[in-house]
N, C-alpha and C. Protein backbone atom coordinates (compact mmCIF):
# COMPACT_ATOMS: atom_id res chain seq x y z
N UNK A 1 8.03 14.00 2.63
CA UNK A 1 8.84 13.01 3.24
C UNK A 1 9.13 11.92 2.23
N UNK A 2 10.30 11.25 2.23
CA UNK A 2 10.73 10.68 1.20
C UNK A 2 11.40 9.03 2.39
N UNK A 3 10.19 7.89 1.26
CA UNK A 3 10.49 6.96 2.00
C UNK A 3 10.91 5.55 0.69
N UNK A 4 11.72 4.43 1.18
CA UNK A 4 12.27 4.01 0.61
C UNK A 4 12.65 2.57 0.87
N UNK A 5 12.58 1.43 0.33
CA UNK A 5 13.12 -0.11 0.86
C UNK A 5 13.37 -0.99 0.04
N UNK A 6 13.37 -2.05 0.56
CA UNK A 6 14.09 -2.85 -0.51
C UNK A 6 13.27 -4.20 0.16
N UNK A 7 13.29 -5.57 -0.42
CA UNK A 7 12.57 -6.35 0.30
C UNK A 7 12.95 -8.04 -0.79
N UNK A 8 12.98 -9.13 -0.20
CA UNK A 8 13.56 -10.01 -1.26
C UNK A 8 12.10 -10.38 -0.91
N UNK A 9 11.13 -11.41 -1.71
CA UNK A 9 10.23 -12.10 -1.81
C UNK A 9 10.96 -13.63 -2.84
N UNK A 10 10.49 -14.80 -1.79
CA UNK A 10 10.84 -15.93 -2.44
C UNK A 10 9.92 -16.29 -3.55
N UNK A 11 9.81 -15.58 -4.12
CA UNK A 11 8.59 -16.31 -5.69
C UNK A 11 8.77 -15.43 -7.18
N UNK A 12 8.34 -15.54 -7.89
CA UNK A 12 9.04 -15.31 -9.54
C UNK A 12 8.25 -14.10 -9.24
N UNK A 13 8.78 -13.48 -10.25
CA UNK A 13 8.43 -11.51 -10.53
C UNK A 13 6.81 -11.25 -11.13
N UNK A 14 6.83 -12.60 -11.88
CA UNK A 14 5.21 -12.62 -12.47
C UNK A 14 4.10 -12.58 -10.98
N UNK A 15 4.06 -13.53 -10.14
CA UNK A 15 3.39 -13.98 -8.92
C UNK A 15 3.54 -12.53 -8.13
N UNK A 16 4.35 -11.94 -8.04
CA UNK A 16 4.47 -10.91 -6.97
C UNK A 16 4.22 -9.81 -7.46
N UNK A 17 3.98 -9.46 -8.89
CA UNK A 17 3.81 -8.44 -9.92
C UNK A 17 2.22 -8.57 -9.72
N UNK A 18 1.53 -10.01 -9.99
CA UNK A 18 0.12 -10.00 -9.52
C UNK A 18 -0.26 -9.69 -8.75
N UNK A 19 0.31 -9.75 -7.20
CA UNK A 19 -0.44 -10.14 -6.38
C UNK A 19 -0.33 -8.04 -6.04
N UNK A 20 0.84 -7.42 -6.36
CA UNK A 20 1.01 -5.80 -5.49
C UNK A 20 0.29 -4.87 -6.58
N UNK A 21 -0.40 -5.96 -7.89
CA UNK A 21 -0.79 -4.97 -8.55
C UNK A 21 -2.76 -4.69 -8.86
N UNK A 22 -2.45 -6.24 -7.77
CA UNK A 22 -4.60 -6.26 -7.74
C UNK A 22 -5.11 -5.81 -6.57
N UNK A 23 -5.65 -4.78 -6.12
CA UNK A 23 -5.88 -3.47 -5.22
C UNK A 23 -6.67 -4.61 -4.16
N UNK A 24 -7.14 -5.68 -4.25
CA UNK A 24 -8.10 -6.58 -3.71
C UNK A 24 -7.32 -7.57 -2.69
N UNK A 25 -6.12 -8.02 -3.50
CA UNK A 25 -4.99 -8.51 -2.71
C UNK A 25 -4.42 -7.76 -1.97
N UNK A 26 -3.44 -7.26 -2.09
CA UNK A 26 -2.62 -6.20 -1.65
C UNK A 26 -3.36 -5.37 -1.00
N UNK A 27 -4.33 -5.18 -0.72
CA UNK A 27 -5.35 -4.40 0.65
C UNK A 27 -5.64 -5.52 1.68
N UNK A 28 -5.18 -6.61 1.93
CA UNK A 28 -5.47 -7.55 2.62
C UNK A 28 -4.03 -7.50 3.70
N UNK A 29 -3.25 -6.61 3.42
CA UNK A 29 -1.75 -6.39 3.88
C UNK A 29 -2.13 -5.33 4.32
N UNK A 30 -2.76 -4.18 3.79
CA UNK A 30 -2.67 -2.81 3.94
C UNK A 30 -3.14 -2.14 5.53
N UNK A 31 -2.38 -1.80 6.24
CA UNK A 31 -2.44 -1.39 7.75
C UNK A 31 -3.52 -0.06 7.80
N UNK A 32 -4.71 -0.92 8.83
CA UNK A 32 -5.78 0.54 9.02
C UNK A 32 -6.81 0.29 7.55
N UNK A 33 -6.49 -0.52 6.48
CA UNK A 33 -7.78 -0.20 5.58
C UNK A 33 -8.83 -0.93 6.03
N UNK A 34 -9.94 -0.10 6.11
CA UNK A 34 -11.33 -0.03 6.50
C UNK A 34 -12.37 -1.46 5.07
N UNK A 35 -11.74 -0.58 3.96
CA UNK A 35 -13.09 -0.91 3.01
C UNK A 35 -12.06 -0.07 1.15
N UNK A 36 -12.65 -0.82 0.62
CA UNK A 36 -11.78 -0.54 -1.04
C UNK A 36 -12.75 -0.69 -2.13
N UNK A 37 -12.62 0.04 -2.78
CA UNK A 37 -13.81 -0.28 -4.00
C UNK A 37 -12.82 0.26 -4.72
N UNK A 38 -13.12 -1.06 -6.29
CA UNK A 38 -11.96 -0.78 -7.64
C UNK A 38 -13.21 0.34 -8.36
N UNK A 39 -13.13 1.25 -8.37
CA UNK A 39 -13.67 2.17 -9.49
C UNK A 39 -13.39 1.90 -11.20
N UNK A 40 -12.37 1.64 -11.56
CA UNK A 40 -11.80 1.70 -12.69
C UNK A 40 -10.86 0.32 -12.80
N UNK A 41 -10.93 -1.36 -13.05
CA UNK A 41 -10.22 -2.05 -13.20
C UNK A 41 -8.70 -1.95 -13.84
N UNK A 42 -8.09 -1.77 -12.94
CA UNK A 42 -6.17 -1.41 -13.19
C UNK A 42 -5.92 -0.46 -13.58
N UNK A 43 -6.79 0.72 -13.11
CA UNK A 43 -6.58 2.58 -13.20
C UNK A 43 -6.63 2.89 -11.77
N UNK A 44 -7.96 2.21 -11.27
CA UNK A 44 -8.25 3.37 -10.12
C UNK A 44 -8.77 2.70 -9.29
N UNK A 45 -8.84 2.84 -8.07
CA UNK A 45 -9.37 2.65 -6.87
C UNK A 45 -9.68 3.46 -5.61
N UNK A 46 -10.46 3.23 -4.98
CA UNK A 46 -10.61 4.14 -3.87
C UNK A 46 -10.87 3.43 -2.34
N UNK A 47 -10.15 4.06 -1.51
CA UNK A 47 -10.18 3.11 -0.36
C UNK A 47 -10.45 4.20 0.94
N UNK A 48 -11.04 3.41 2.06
CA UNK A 48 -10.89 4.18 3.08
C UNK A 48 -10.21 3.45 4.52
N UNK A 49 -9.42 4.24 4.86
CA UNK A 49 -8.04 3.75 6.15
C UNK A 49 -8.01 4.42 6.85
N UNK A 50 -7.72 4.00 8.29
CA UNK A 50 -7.70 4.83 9.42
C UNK A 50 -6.21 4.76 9.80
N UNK A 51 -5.48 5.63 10.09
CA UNK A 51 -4.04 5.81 11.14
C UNK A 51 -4.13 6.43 11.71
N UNK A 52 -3.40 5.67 12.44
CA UNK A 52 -2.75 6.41 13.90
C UNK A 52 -1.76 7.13 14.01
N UNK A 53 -1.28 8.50 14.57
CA UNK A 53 -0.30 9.38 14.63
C UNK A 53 0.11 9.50 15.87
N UNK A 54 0.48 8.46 17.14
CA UNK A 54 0.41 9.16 18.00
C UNK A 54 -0.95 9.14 18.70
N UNK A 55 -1.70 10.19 19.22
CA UNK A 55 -2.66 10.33 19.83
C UNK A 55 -3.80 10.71 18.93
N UNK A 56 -3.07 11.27 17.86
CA UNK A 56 -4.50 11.83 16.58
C UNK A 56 -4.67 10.14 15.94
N UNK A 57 -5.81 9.97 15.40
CA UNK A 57 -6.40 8.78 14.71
C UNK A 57 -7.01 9.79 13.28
N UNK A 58 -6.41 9.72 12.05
CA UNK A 58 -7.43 10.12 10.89
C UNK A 58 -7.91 8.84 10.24
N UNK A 59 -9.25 9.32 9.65
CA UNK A 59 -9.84 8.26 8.66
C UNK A 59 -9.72 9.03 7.12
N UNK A 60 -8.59 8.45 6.42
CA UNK A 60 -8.70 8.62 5.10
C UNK A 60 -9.54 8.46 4.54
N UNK A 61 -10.57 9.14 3.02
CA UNK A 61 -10.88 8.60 2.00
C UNK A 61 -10.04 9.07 0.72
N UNK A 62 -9.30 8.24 0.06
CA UNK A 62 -8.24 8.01 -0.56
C UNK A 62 -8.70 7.79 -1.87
N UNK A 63 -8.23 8.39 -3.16
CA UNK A 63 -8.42 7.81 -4.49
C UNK A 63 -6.92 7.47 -4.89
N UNK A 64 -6.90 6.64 -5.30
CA UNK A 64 -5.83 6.12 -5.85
C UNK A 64 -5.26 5.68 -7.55
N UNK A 65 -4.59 5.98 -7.93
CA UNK A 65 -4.56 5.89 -9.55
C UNK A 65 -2.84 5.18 -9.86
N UNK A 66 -3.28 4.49 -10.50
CA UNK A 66 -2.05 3.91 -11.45
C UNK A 66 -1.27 4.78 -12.47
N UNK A 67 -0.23 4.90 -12.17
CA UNK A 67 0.01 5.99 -13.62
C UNK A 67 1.21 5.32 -14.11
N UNK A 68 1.55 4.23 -14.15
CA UNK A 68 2.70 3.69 -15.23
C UNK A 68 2.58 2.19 -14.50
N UNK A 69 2.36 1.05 -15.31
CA UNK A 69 2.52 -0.05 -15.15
C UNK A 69 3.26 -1.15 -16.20
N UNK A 70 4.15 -1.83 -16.57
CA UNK A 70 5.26 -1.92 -17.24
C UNK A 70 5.80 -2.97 -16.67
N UNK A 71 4.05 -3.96 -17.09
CA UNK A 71 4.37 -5.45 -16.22
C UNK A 71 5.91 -6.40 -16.92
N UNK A 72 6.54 -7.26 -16.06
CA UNK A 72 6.08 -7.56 -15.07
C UNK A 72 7.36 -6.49 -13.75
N UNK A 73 7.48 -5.69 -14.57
CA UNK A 73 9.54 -4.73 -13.91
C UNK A 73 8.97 -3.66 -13.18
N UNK A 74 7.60 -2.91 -13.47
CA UNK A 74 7.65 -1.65 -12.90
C UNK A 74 6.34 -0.88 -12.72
N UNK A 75 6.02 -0.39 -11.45
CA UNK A 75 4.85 0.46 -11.20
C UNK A 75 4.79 1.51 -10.85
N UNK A 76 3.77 2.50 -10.93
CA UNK A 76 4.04 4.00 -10.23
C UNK A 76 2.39 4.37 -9.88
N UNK A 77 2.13 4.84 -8.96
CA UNK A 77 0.98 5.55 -8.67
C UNK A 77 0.69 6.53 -7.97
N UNK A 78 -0.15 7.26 -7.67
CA UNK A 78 -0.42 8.54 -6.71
C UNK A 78 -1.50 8.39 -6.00
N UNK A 79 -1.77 8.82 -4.50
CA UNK A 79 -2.93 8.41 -4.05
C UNK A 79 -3.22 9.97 -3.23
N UNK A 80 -4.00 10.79 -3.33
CA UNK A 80 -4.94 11.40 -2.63
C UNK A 80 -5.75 11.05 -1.62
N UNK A 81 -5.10 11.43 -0.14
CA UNK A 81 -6.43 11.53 0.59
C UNK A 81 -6.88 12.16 1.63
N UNK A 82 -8.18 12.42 1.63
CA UNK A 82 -8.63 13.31 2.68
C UNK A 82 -9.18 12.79 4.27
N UNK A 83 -9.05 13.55 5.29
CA UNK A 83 -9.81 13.36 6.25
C UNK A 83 -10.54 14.62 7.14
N UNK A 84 -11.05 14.43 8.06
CA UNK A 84 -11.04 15.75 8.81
C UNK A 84 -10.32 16.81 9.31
N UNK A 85 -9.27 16.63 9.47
CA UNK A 85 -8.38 17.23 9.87
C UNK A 85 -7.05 17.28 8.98
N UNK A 86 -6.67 17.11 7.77
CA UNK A 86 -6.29 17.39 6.52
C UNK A 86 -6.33 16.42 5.93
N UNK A 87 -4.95 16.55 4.79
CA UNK A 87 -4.87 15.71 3.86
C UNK A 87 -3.80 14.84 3.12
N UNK A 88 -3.29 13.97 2.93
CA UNK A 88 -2.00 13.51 2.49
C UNK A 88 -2.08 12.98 0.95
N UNK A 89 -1.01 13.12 0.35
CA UNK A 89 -0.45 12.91 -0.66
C UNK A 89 0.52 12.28 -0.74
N UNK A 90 0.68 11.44 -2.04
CA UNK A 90 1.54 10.28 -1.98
C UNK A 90 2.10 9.41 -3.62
N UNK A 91 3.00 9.55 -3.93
CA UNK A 91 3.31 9.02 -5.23
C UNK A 91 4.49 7.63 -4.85
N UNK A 92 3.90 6.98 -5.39
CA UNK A 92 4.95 5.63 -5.20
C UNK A 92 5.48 5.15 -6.31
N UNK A 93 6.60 4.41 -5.99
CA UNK A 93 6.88 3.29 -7.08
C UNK A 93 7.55 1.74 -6.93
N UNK A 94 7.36 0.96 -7.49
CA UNK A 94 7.99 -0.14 -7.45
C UNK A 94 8.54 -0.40 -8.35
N UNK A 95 9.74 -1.35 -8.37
CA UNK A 95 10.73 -2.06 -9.40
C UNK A 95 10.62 -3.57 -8.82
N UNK A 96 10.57 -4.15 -9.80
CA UNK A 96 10.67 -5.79 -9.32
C UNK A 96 11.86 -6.66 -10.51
N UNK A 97 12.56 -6.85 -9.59
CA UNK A 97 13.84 -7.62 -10.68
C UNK A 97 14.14 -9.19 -10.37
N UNK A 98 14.75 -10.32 -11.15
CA UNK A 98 14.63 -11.49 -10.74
C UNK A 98 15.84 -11.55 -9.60
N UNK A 99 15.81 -12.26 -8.70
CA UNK A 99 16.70 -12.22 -7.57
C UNK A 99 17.40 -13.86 -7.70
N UNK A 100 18.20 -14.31 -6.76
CA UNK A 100 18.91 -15.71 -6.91
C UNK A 100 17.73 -16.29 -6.96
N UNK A 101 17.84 -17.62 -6.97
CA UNK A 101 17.04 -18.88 -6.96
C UNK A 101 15.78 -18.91 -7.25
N UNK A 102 15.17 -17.75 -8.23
CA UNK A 102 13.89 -17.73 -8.68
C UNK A 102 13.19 -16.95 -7.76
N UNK A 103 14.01 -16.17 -6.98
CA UNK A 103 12.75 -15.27 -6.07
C UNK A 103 12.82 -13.97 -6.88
N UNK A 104 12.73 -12.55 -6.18
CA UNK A 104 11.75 -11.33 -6.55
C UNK A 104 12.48 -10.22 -5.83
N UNK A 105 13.69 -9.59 -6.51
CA UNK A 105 13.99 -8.03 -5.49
C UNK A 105 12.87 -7.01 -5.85
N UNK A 106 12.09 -6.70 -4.66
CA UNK A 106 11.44 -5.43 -4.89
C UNK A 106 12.07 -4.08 -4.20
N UNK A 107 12.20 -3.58 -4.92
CA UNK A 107 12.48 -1.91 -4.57
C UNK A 107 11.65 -0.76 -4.47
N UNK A 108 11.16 0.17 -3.34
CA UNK A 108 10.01 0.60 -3.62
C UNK A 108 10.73 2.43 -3.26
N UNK A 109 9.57 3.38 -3.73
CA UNK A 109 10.12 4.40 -2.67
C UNK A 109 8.58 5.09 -2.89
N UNK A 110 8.40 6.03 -1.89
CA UNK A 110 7.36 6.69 -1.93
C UNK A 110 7.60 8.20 -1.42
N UNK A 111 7.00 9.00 -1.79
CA UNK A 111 7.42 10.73 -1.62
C UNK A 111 5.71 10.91 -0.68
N UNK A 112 5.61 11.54 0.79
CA UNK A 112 4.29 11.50 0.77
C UNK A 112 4.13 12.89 2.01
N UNK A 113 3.46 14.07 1.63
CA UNK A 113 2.93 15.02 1.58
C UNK A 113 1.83 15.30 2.68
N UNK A 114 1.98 15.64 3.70
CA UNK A 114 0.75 16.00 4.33
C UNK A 114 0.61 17.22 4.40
N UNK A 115 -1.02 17.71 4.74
CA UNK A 115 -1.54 19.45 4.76
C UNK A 115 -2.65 19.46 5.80
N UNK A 116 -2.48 20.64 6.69
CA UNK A 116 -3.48 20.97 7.52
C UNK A 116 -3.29 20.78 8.59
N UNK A 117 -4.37 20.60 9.32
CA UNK A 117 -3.83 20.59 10.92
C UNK A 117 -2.86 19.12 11.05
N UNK A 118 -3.17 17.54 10.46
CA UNK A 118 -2.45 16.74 10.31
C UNK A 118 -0.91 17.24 10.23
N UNK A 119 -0.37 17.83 9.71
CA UNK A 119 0.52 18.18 8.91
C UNK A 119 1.53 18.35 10.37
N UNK A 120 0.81 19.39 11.40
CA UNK A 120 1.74 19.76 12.31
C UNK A 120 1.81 18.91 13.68
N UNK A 121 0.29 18.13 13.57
CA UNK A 121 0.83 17.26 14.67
C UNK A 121 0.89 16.01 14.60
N UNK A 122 1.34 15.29 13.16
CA UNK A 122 2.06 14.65 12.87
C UNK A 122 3.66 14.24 12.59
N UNK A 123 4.20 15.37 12.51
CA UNK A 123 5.07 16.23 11.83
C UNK A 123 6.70 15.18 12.42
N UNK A 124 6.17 15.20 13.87
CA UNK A 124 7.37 14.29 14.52
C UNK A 124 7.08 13.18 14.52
N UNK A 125 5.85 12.76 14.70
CA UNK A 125 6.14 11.25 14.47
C UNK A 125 5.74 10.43 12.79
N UNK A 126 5.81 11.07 11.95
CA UNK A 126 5.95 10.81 11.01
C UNK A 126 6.44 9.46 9.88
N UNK A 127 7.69 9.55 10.41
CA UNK A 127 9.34 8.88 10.15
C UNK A 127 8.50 7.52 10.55
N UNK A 128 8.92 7.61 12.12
CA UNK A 128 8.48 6.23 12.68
C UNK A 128 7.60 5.81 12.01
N UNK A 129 6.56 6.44 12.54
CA UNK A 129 5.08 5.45 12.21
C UNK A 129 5.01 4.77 10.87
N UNK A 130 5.24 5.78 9.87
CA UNK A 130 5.29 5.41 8.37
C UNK A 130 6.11 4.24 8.01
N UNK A 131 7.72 4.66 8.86
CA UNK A 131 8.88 3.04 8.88
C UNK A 131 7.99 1.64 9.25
N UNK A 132 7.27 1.85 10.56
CA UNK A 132 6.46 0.57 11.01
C UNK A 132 5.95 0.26 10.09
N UNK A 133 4.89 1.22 9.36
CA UNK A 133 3.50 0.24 8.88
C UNK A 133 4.18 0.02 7.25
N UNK A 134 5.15 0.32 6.63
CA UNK A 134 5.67 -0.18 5.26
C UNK A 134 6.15 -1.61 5.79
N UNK A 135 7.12 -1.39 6.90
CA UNK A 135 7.39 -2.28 7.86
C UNK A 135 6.23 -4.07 7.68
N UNK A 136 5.67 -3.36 8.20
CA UNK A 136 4.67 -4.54 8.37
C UNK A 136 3.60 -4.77 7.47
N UNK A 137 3.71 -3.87 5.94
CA UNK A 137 2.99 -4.21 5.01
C UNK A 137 4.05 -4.97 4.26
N UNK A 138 5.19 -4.69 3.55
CA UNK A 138 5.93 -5.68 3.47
C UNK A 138 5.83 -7.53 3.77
N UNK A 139 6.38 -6.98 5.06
CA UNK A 139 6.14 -8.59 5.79
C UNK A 139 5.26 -9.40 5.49
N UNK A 140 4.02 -8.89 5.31
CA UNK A 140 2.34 -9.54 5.62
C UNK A 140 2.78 -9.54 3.71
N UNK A 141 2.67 -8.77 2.67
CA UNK A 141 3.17 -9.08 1.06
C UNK A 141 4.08 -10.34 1.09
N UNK A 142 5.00 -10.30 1.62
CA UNK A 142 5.75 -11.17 0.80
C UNK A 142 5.49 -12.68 2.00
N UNK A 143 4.66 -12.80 3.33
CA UNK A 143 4.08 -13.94 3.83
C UNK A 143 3.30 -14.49 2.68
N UNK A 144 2.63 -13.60 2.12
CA UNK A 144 0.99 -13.81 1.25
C UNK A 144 1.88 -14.59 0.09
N UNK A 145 2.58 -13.65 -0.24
CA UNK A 145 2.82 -13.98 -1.88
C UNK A 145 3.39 -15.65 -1.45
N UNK A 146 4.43 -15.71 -0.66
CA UNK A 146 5.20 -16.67 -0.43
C UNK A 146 4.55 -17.82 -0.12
N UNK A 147 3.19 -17.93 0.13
CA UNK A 147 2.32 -18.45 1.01
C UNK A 147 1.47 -19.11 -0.17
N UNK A 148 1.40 -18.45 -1.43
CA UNK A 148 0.64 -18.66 -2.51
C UNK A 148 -0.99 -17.73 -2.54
N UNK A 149 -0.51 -16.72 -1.52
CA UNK A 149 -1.50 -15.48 -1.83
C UNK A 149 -2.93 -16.27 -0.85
N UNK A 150 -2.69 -17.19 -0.43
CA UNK A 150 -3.66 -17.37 0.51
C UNK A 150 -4.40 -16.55 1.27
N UNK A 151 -5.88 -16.17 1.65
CA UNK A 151 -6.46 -15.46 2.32
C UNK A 151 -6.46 -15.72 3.84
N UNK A 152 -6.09 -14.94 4.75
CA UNK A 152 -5.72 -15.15 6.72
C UNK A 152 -7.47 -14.98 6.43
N UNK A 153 -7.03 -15.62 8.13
CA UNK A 153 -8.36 -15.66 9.04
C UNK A 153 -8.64 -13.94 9.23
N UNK A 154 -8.42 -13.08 8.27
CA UNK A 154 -8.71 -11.74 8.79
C UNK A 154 -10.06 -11.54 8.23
N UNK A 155 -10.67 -10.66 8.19
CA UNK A 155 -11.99 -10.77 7.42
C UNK A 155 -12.10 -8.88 7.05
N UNK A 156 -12.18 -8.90 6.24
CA UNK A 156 -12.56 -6.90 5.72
C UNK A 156 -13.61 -7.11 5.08
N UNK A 157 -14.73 -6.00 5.41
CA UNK A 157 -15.37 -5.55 4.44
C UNK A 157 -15.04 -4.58 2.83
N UNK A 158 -15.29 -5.29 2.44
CA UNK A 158 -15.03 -4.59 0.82
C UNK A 158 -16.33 -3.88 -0.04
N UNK A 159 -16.55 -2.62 0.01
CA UNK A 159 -17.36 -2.45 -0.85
C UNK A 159 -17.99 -2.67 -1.70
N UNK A 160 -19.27 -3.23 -1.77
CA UNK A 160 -19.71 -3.95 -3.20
C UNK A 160 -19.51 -5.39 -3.18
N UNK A 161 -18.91 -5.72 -2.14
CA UNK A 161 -18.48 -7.13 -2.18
C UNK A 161 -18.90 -8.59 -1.17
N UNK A 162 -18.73 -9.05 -1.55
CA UNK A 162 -18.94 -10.05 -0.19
C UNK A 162 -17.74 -10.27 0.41
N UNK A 163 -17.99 -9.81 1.92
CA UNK A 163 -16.89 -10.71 2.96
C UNK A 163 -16.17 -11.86 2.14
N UNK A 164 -14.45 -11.49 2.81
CA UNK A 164 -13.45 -12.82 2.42
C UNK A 164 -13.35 -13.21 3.37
């Protein structure tokens, strides 16, 4: 499945280049993540997320890898992950260009792969669900960034870490 957006953020390309490229931030947006541990500082990470499909609920455990970063214009990564009932795959990318008045066009697209029993009874609601939660990871990114990356009253556990 091949997904795709566009998104203006009011703040310079440097600020918003930080904030989608530190796995610590940008999981504070991320819909359903459980818990994140950086394995590899600005290679790798691994996270675990729960979604919803409908009536199925999977819990991902996800590795995630950087594979082209080309601060402050451009990112690409792939994320693997498994649950009980299969598995999804996922390669992304971002472009970040300067926009009017000192803000941030981001352009993103992502190609993402499911296998197994997931695969078929996900299959229709797919589209949607996936539209929502980019949907509303977006939104909650460019609140944060716009906001000066401030931490919400949300609270996650982070692996290895102390509560934010």
């Amino acid at each position: 499945m091949h997904l795709e957006g566009k998104t203006a953020i009011a703040a310079p390309r440097e600020k918003v280049w930080a904030f989608l490229t530190d796995p610590n931030s940008v999981s504070r947006c991320a819909p359903g993540l459980e818990s994140i541990e950086v394995v590899v500082p600005g290679e790798k990470f691994r996270v675990l997320a729960a979604v919803g499909f409908g009536a199925v609920k999977a819990r991902f455990a996800t590795d995630v890898e950087w594979l082209d970063l080309e601060k402050p214009n451009r990112a690409r990564m792939k994320a693997h992950g498994t649950a009980p009932i299969g598995a999804a795959d996922a390669t992304t990318e971002m472009t970040l260009a300067d926009g009017p008045d000192g803000s941030t066009e981001l352009t993103w697209t992502a190609e993402v792969t499911l296998a197994g029993q997931i695969a078929s009874l996900a299959a229709r609601l797919l589209g949607g669900i996936s539209t929502k939660l980019m949907g509303a990871f977006f939104a909650c990114v460019r609140k944060k960034v716009e906001a000066g990356g401030k931490k919400s009253g949300r609270r996650r556990k982070r692996r290895g870490e102390n509560k934010v």
